[in-house]
Protein backbone atom coordinates (compact mmCIF):
# COMPACT_ATOMS: atom_id res chain seq x y z
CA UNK A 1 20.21 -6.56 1.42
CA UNK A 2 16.42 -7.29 1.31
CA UNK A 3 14.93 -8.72 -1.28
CA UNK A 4 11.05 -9.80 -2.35
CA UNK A 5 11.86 -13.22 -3.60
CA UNK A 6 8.31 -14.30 -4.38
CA UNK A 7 4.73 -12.90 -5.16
CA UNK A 8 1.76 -14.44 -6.14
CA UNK A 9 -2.39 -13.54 -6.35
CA UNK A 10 -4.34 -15.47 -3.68
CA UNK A 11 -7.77 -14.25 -4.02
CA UNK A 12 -10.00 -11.51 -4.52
CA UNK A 13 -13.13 -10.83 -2.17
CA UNK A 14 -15.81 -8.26 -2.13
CA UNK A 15 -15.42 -7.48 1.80
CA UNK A 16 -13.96 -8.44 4.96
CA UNK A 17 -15.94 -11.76 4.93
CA UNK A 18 -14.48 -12.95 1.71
CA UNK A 19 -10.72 -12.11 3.40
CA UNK A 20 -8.33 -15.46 3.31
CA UNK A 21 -6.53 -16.64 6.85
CA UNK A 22 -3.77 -14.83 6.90
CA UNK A 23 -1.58 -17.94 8.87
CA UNK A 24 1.58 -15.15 9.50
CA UNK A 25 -0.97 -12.47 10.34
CA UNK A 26 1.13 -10.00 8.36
CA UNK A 27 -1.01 -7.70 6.33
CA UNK A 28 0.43 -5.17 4.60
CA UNK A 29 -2.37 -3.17 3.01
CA UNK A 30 -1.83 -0.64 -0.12
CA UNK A 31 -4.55 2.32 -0.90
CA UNK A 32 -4.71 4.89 -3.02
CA UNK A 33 -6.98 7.69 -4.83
CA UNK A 34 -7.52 6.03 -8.16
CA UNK A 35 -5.00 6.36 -10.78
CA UNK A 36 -2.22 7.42 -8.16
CA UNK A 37 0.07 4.26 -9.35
CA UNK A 38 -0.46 1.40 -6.79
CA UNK A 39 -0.61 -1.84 -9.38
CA UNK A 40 2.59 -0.05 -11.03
CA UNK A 41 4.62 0.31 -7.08
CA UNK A 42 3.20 -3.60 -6.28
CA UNK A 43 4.72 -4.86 -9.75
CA UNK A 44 7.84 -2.83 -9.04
CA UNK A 45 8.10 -3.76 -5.37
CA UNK A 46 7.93 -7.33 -6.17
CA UNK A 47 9.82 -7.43 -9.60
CA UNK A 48 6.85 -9.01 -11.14
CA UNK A 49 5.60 -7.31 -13.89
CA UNK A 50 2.19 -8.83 -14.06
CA UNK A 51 1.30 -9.36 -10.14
CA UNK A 52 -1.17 -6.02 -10.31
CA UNK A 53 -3.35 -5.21 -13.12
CA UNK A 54 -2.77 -2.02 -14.29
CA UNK A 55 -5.91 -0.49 -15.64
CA UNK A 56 -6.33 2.56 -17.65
CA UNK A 57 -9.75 3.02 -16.07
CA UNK A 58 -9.42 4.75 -13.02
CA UNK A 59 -12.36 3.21 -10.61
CA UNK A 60 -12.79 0.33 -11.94
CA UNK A 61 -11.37 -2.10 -9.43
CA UNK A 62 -13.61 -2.40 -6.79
CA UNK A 63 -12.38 -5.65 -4.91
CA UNK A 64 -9.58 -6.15 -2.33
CA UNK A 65 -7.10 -8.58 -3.84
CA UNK A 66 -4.51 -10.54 -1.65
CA UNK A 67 -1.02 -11.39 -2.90
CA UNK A 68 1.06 -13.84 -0.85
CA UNK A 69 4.69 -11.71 -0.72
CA UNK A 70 8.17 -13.78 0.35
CA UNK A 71 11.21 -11.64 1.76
CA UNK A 72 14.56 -12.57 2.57
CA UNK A 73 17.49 -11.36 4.10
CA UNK A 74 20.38 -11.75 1.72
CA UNK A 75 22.65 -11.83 5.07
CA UNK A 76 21.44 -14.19 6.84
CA UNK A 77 19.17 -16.03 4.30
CA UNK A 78 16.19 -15.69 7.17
CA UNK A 79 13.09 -15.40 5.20
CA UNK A 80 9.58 -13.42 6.77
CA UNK A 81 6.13 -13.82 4.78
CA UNK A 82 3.21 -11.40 4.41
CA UNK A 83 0.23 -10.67 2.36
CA UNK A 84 0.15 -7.32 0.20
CA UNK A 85 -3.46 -6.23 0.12
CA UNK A 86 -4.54 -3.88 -2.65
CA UNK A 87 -7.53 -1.99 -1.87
CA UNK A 88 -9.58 -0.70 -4.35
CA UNK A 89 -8.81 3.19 -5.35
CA UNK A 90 -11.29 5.41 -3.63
CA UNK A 91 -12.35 9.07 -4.65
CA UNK A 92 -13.11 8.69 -7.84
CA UNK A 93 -16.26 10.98 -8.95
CA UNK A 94 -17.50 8.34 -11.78
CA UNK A 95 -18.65 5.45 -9.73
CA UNK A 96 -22.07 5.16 -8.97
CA UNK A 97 -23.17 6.52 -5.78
CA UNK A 98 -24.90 3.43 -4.71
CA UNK A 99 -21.47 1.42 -5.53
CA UNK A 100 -19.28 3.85 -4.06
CA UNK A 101 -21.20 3.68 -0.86
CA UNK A 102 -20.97 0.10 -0.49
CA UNK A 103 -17.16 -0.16 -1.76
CA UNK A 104 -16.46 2.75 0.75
CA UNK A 105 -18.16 1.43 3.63
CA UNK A 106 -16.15 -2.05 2.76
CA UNK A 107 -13.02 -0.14 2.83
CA UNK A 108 -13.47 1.43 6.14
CA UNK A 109 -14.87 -1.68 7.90
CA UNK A 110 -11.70 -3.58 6.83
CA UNK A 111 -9.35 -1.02 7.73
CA UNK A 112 -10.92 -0.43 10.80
CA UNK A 113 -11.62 -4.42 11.65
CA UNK A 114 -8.80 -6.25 10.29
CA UNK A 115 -6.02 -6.88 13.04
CA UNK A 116 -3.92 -9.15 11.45
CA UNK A 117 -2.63 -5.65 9.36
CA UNK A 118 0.72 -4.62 9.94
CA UNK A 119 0.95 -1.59 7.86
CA UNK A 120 -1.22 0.67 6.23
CA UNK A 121 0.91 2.11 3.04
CA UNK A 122 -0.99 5.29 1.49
CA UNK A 123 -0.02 6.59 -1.73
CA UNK A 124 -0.45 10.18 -2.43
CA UNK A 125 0.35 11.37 -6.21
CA UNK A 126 3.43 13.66 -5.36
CA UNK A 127 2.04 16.25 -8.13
CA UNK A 128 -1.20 17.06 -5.92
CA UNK A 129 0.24 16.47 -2.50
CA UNK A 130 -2.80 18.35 -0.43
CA UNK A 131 -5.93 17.09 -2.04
CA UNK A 132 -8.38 17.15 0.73
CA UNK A 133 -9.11 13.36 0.49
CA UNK A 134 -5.61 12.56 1.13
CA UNK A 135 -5.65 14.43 4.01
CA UNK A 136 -9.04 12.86 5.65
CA UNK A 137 -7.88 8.92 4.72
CA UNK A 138 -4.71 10.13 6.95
CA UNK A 139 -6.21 11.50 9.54
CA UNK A 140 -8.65 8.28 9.76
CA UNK A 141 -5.81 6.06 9.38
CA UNK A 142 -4.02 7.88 12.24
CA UNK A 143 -7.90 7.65 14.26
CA UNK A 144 -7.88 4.22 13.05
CA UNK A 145 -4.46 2.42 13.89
CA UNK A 146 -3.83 0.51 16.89
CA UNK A 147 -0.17 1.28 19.03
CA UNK A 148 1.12 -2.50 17.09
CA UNK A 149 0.24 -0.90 13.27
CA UNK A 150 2.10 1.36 11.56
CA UNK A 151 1.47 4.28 8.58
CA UNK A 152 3.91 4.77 5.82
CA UNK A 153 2.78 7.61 3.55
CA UNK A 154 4.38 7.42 0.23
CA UNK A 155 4.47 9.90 -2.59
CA UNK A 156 4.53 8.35 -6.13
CA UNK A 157 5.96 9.41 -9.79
CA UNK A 158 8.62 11.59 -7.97
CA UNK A 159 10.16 11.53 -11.38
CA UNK A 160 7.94 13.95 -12.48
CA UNK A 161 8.93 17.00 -9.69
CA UNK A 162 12.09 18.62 -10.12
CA UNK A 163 14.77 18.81 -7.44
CA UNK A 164 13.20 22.17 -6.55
CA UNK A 165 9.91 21.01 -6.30
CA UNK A 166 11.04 17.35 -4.37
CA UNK A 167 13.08 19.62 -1.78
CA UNK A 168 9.51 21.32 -1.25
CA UNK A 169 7.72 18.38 -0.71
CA UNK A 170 10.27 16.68 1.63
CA UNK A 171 10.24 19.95 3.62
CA UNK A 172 6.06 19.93 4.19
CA UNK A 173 6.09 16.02 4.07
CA UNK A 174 9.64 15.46 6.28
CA UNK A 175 8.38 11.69 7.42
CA UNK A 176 7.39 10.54 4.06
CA UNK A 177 8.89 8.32 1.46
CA UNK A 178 9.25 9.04 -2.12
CA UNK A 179 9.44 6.64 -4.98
CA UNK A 180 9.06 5.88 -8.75
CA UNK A 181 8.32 2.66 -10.14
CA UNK A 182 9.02 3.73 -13.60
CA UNK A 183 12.66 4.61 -12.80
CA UNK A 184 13.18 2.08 -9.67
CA UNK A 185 13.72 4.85 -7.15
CA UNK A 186 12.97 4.44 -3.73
CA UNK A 187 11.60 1.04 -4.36
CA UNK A 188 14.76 -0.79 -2.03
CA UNK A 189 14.07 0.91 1.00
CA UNK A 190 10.43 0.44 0.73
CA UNK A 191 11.03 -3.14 1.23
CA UNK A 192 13.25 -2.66 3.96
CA UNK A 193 11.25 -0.93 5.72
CA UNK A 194 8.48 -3.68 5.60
CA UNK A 195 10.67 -6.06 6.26
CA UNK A 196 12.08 -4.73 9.17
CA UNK A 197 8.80 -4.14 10.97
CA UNK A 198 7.83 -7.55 9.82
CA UNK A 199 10.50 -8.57 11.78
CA UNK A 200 9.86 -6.19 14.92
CA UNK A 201 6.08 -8.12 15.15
CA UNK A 202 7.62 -11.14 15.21
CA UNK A 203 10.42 -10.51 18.53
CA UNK A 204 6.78 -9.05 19.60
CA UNK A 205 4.83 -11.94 19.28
């Protein structure tokens, strides 16, 4: 069994140039539309309730915050670190256009500069699964990605479809994960999942 034994905030920073030394180079990086449920998934990911601010202002993060993330192995007691980074939500029609342009364009340089990331996770809210944004931050993840990175698309608040309506999304989404941080669903293999390509980069390395 895998476990996230330990979380805590590092730093926030404006850009890439305000970005802490990642020491394990193990960036896992979280982004999401705004209110899509990514400070709810980090809290319930790490079983620490307060790690991520959830705000009930959609927008109205607009830094990348680093959280220093401990896993272990409850087999072999072998422990791998990382950093969670939570990007600030993008999409939302509120912001100012001269601060979503320079929060955007801070976004895309550090997705498309940083190499020490490991995984890009997007979130998608499973209720509006073909929103046209979603669609173009996947494709430029996929332009974006290098052969050593890889893209988990997950699909939040599946409590909220039915089983008819989760079968449907499975069947037009077949490689992506679903989860609910309310009711703890999914949230287990998530961290597998990390874990075990945290632990493919290192037999790379």
């Amino acid at each position: 069994m895998i476990e996230i034994v330990d979380a805590k905030f590092i730093t926030s920073a404006p850009n890439l140039d305000g970005a802490p030394p990642s020491i394990e180079q193990n960036e896992i990086v979280f982004m999401a539309r705004s209110n899509v449920g990514k400070s709810s998934l980090l809290n319930a990911l790490t079983n620490h309730k307060g790690l991520a601010k959830v705000s009930s202002t959609p927008g109205k993060t607009r830094l990348i915050n680093y959280f220093d993330v401990t896993f272990i192995n409850r087999e072999d007691s072998l422990k791998s670190f990382a950093k969670f980074v939570d990007l600030p939500g993008f999409g939302y029609a509120k912001v100012a256009k001269s601060i979503k342009y320079d929060w955007e364009r801070n976004l895309t340089d550090y997705i498309a500069s940083r190499k020490q990331i490991k995984i890009f996770i997007h979130l998608v809210d499973c209720r509006h699964p073909f929103l046209d944004i979603d669609k173009s931050v996947s494709d430029f993840l996929l332009e974006c990605a290098n052969p050593t990175q890889h893209i988990f698309q997950i699909f939040t608040k599946i409590d909220k479809l039915n089983q008819k309506e989760q079968t449907e999304l499975r069947r037009d989404f077949p490689n992506a994960l679903m989860v609910s941080s309310s009711k703890k669903k999914g949230l287990a293999k998530i961290v597998t999942l990390i874990y075990n390509v945290l632990k493919e980069c290192e037999n790379e390395d």
